[in-house]
Protein backbone atom coordinates (compact mmCIF):
# COMPACT_ATOMS: atom_id res chain seq x y z
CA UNK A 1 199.09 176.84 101.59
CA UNK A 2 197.22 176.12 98.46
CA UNK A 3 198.99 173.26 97.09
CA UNK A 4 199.08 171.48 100.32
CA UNK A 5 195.53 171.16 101.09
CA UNK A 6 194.94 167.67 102.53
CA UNK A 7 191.55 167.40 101.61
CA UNK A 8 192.19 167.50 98.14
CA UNK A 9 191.80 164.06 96.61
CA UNK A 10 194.73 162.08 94.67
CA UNK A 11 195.00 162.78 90.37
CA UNK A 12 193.25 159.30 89.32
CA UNK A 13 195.47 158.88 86.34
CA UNK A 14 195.42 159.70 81.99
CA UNK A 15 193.83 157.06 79.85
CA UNK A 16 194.87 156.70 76.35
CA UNK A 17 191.44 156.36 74.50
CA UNK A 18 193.63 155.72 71.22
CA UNK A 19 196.74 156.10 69.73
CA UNK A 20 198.28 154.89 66.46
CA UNK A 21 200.78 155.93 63.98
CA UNK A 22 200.24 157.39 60.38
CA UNK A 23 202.47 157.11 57.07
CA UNK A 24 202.09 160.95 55.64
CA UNK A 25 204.32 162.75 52.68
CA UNK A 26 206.12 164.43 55.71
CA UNK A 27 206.76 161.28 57.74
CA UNK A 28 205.23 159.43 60.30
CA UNK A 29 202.50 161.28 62.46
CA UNK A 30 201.12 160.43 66.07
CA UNK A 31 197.82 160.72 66.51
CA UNK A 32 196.54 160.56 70.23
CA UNK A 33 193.41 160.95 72.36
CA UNK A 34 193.53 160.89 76.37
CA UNK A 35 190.66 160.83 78.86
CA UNK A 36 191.56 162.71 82.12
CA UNK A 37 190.11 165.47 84.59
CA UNK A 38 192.45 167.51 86.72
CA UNK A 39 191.91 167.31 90.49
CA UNK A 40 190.87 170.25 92.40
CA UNK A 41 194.65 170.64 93.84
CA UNK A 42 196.32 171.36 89.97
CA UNK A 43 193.09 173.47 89.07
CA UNK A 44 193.77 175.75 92.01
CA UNK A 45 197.58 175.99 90.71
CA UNK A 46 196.52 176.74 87.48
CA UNK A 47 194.17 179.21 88.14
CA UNK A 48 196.94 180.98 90.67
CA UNK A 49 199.16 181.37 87.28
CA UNK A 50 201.02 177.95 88.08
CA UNK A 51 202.28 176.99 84.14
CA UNK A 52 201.35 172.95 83.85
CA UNK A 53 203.59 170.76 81.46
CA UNK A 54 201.60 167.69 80.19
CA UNK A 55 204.52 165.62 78.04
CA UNK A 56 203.46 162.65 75.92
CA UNK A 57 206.14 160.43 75.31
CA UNK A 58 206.59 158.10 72.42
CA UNK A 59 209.58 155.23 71.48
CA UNK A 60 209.20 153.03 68.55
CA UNK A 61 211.30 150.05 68.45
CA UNK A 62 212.37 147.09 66.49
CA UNK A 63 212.30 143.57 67.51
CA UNK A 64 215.18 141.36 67.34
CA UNK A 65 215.73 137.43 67.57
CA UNK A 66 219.38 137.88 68.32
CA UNK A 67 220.09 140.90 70.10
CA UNK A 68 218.20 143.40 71.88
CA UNK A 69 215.26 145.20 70.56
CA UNK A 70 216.64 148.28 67.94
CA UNK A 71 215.33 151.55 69.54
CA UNK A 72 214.48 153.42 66.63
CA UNK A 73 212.81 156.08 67.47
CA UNK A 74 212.24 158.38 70.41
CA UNK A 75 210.13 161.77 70.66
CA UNK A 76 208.56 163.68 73.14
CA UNK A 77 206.04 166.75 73.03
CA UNK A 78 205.44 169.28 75.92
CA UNK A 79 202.23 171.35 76.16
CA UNK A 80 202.22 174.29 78.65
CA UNK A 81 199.20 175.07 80.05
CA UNK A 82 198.69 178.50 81.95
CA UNK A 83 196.31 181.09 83.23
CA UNK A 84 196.62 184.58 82.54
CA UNK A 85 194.87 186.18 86.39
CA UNK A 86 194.85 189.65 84.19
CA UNK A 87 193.45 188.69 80.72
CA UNK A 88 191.28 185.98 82.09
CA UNK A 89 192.17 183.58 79.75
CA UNK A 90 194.20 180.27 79.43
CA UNK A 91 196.66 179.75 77.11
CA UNK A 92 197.92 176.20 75.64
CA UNK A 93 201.09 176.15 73.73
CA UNK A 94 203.16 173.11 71.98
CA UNK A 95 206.53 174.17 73.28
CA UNK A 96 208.14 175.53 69.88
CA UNK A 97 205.35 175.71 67.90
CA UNK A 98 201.66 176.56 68.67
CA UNK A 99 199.97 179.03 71.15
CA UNK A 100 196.38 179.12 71.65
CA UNK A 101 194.60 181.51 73.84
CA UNK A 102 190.82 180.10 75.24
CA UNK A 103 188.27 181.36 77.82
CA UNK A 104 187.55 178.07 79.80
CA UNK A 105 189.84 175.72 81.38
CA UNK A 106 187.64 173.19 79.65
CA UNK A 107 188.54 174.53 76.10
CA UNK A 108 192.19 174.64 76.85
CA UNK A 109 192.07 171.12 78.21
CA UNK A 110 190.74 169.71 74.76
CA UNK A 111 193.98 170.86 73.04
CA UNK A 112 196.08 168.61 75.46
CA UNK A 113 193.53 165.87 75.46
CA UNK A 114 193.21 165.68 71.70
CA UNK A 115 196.39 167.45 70.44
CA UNK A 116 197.22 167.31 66.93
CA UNK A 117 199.07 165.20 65.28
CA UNK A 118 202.65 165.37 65.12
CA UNK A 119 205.89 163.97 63.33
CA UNK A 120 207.83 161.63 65.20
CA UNK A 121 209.93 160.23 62.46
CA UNK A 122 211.50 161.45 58.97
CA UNK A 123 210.12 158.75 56.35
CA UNK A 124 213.24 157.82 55.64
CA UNK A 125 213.71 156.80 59.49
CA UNK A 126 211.96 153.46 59.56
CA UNK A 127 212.43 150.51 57.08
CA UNK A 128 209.82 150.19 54.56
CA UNK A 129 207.93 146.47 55.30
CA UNK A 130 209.25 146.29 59.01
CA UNK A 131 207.26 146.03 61.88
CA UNK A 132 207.87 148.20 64.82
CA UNK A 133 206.13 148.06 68.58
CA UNK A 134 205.29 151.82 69.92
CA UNK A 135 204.86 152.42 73.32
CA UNK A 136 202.91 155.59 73.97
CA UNK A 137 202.55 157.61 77.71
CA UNK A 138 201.52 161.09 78.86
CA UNK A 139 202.19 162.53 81.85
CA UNK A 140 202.32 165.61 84.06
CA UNK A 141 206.08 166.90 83.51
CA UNK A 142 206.77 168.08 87.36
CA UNK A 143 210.15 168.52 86.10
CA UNK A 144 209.56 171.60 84.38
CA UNK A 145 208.01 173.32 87.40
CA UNK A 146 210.04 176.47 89.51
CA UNK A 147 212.13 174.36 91.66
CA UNK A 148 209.83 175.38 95.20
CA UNK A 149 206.62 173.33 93.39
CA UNK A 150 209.02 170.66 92.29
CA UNK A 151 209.77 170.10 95.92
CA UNK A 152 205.63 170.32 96.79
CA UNK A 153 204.95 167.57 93.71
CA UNK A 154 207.47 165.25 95.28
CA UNK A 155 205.41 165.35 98.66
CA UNK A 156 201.64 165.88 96.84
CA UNK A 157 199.72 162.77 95.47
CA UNK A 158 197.91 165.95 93.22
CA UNK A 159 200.88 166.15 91.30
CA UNK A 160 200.98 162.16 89.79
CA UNK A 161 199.25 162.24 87.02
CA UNK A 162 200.42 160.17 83.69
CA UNK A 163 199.37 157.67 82.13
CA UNK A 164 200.84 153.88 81.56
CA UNK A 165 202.26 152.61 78.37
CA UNK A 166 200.08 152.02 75.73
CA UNK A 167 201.64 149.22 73.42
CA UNK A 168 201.17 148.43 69.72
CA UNK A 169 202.55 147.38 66.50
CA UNK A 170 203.05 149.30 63.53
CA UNK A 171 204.29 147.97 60.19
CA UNK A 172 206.24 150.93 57.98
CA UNK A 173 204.82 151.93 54.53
């Protein structure tokens, strides 16, 4: 079977080449770059018309002397990567907003390694002056997968792919 293969070798992990956050009119923006290659197991299940989720996590929270830390904020964003066997192309879409057709796998993985930035808090969300810590991950969302490659991800190093937290402190405008 094709997502079985034993020769194919383990996902080596996301990097987070840099993230930080960014006071805008709208709010505050994430802004986000990974470093990753997809192992010759998920390529296969693309290009077979398995849909990949890559989810990039993000929780912003407040430090306190006397109590626990104040989670302030927490936002997620799903890209779904497919193949189209038919059309020959690849098509990246932010779940609810964006959908981008491209010809190479390569294309369509610079969308989810550099995605745009998006809002992950209202302005009004964070206190002017504070300072926050924001933890930042990405990761191959199995969870989202037809229940029979679910079972296959459990059992398949090919599936692991995320990242680890990526920690740092922003003070609110």
């Amino acid at each position: 079977m094709l997502l079985l293969s034993p020769l194919a070798r383990a996902a080596e992990g996301v990097d987070i080449s840099q993230a930080h956050l960014e006071s805008t009119d709208d709010g505050v923006k994430l802004s986000a770059t990974f470093a990753f290659e997809l192992n010759r197991g998920l390529e296969e299940a693309i290009n077979h018309g398995v849909p990949l989720y890559f989810t990039t996590e993000v929780e912003i929270t407040r430090p306190r002397w006397y109590w626990f830390d104040e989670k302030a904020i927490t936002e997620s964003q799903t890209i779904r990567l497919s193949y189209n066997v038919l059309t020959r192309q690849y098509h990246a879409a932010i779940l609810g907003r964006l959908q981008q057709s491209f010809s190479s796998l390569d294309d369509a993985m610079s969308l989810i390694r550099r995605p745009s930035r998006w809002l992950v808090a209202d302005k009004s969300a964070l206190k002017p002056g504070a300072v926050y810590s924001v933890a930042v991950r990405m990761r191959l969302d199995v969870a989202q997968l037809a229940k029979p490659f679910q079972v296959n991800a459990i059992n398949n190093s090919d599936w692991r792919l995320s990242s680890d937290w990526k920690n740092f402190l922003y003070r609110a405008e």
